[in-house]
N, C-alpha and C. Protein backbone atom coordinates (compact mmCIF):
# COMPACT_ATOMS: atom_id res chain seq x y z
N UNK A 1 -2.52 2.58 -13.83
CA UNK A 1 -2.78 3.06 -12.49
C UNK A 1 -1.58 3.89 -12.03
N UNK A 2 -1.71 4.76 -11.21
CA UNK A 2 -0.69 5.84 -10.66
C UNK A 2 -1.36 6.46 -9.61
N UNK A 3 -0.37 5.90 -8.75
CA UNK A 3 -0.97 6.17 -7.12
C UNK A 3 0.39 5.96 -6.55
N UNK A 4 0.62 6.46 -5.53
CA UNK A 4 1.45 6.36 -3.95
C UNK A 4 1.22 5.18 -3.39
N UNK A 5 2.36 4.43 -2.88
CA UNK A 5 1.64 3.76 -1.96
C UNK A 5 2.66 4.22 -0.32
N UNK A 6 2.24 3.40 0.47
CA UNK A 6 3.30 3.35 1.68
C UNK A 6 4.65 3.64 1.83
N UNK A 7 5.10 2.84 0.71
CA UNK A 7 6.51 2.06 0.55
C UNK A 7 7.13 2.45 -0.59
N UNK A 8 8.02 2.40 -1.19
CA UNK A 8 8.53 1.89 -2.85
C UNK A 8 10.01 1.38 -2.26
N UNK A 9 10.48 1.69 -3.66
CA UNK A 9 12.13 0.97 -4.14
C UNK A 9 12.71 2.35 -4.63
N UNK A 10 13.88 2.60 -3.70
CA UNK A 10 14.83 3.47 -4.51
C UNK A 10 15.50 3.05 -5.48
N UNK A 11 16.71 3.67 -6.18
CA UNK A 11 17.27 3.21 -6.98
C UNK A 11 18.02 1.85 -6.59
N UNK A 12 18.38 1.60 -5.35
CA UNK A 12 19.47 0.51 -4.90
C UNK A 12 18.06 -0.91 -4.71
N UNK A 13 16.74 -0.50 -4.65
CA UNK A 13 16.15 -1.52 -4.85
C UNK A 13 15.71 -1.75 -3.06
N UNK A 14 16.04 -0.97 -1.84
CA UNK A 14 16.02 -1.11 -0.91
C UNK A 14 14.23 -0.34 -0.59
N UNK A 15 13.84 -1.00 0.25
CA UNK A 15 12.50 -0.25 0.51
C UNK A 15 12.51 0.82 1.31
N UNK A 16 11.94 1.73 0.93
CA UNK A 16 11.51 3.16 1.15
C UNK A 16 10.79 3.97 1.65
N UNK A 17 10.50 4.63 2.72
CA UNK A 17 8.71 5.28 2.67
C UNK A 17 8.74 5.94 1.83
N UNK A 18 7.17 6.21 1.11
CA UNK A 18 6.46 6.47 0.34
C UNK A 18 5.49 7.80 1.01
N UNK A 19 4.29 7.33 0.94
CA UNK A 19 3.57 8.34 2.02
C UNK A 19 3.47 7.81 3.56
N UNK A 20 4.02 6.90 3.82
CA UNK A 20 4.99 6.43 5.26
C UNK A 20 6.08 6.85 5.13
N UNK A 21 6.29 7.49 6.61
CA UNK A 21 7.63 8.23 6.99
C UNK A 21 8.96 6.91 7.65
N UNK A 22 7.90 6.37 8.15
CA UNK A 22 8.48 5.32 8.91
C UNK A 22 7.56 4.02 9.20
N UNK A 23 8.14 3.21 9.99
CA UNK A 23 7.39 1.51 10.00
C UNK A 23 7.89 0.68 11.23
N UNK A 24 7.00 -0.11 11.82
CA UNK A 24 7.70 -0.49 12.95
C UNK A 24 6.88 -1.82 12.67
N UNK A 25 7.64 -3.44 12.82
CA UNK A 25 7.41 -4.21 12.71
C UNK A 25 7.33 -5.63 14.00
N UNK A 26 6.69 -6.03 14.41
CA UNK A 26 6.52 -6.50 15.77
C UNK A 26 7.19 -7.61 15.53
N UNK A 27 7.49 -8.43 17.18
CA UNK A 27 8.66 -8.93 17.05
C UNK A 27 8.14 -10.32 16.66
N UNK A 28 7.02 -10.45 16.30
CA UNK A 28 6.69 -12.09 15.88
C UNK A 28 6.44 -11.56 14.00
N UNK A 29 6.54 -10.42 13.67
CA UNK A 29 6.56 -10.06 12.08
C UNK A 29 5.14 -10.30 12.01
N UNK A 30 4.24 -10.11 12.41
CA UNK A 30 2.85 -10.42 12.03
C UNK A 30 2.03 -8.89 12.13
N UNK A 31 2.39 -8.00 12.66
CA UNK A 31 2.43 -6.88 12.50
C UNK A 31 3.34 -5.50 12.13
N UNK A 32 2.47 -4.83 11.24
CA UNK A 32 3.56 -3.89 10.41
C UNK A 32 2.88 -2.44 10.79
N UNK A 33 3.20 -1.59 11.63
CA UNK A 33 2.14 -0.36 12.07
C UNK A 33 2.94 0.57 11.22
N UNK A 34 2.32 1.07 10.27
CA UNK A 34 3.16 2.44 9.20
C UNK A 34 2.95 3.87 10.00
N UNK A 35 3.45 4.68 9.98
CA UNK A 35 3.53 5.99 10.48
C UNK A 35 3.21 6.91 9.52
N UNK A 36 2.56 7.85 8.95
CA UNK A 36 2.52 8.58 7.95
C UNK A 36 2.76 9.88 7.53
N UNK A 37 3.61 10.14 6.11
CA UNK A 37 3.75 11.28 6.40
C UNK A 37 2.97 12.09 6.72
N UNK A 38 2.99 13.14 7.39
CA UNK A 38 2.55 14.32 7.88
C UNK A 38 2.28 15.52 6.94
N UNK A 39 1.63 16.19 6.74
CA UNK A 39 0.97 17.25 5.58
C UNK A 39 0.31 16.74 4.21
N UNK A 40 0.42 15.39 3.99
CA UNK A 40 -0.23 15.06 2.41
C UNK A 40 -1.48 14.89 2.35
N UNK A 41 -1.46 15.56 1.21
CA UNK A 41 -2.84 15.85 1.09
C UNK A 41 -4.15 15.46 -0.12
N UNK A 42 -4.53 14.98 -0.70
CA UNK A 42 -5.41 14.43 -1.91
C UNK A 42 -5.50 15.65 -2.84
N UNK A 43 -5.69 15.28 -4.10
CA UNK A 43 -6.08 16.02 -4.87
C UNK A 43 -6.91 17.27 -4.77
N UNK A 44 -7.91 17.72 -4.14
CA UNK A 44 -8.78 17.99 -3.86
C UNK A 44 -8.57 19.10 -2.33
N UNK A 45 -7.35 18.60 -1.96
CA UNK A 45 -7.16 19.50 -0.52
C UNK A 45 -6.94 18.61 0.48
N UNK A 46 -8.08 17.84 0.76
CA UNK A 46 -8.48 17.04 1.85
C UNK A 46 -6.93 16.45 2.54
N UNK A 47 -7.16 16.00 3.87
CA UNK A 47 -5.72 15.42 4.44
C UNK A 47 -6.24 13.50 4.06
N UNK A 48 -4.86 13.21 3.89
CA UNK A 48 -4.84 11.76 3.77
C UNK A 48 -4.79 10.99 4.88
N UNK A 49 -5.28 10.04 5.54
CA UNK A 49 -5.66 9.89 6.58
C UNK A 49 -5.49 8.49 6.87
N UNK A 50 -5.13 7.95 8.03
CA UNK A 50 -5.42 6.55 8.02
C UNK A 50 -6.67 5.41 8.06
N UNK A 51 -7.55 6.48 7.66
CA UNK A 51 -8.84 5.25 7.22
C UNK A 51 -8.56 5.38 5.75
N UNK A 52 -8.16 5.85 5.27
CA UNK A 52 -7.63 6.13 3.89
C UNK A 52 -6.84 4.66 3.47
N UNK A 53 -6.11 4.30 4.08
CA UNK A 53 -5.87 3.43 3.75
C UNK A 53 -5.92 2.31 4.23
N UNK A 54 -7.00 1.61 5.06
CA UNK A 54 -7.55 1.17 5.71
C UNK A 54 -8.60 1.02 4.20
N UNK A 55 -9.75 2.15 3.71
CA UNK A 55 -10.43 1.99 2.75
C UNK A 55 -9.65 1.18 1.46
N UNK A 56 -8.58 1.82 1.49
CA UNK A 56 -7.94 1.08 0.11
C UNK A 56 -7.71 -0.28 0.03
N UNK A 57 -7.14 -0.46 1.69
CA UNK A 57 -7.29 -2.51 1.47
C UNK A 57 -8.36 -3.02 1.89
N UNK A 58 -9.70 -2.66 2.24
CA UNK A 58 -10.49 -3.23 2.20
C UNK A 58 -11.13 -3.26 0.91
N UNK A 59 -10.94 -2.58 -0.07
CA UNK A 59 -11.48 -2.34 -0.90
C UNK A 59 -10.35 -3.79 -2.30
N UNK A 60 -9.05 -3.55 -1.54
CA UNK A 60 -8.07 -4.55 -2.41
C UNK A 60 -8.32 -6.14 -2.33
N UNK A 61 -8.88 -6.05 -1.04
CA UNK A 61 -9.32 -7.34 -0.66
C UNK A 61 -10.79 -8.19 -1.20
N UNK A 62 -11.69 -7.45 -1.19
CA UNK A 62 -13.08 -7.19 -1.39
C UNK A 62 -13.11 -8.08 -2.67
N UNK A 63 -13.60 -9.22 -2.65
CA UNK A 63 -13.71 -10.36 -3.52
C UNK A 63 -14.97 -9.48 -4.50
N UNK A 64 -16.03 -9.18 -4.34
CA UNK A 64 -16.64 -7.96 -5.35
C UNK A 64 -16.28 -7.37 -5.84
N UNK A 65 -14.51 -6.89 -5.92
CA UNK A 65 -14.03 -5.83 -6.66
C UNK A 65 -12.92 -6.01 -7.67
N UNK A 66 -12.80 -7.25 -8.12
CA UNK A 66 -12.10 -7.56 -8.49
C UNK A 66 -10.27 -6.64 -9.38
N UNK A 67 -9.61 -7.34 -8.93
CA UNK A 67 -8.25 -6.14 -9.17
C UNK A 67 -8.41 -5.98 -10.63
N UNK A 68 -7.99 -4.32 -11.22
CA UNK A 68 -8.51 -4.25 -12.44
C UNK A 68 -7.40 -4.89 -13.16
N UNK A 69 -6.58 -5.38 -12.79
CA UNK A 69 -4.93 -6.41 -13.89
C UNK A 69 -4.89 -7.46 -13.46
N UNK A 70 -6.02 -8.22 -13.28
CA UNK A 70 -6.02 -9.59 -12.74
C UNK A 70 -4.76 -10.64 -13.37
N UNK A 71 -4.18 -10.50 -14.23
CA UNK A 71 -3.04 -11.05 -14.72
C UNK A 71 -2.13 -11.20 -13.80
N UNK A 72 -2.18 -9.90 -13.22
CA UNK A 72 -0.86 -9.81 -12.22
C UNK A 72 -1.14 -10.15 -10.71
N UNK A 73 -2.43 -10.06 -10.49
CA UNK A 73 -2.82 -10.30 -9.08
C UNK A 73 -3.27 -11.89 -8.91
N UNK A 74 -3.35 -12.62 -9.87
CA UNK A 74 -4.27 -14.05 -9.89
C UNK A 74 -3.06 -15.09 -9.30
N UNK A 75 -3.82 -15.52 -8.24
CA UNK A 75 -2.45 -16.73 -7.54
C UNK A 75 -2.31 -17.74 -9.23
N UNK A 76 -2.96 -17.99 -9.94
CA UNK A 76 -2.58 -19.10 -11.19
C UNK A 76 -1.55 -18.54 -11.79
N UNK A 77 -1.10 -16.98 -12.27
CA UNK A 77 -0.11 -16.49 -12.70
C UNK A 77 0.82 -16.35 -12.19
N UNK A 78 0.74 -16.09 -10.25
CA UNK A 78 2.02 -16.11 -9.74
C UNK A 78 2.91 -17.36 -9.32
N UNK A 79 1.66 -18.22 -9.76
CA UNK A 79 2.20 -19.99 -9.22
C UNK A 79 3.14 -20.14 -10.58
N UNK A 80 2.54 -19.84 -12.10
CA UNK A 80 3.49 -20.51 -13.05
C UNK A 80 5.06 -19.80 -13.35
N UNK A 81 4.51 -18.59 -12.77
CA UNK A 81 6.11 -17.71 -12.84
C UNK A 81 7.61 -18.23 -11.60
């Protein structure tokens, strides 16, 4: 898989925006509102949008869709590590 997400890790390992410019986190931490960069655009032209990714975690979530590396996503693998 090779995709963008929000966020990453620079070299120092510190988190980063990604296709978020910025992030603002509420003061009980239960909300994370991302800001996005501005001009990106899909393959295709189209602007990237915030139902865009809105689609992507509903779609991450979506017990019908199962993650295609279930190895890495399965709570049984992250419990024995």
């Amino acid at each position: 898989m090779v995709f963008n997400g929000l966020v990453k890790y620079d070299k120092d390992i510190h988190i980063v925006g990604d296709l978020a410019e910025s992030w603002d986190v509420s003061r009980d931490g239960l909300v994370i509102t991302f800001h996005l960069r501005k001009g990106v655009r899909w393959h295709d032209g189209h602007p990237f949008t915030a139902e865009d990714v809105l689609y992507t975690y509903r779609v991450t979530i979506d017990p019908k869709h199962p993650p295609p590396m279930p190895v890495i996503f399965s709570r049984s693998e992250r419990q024995r590590s």
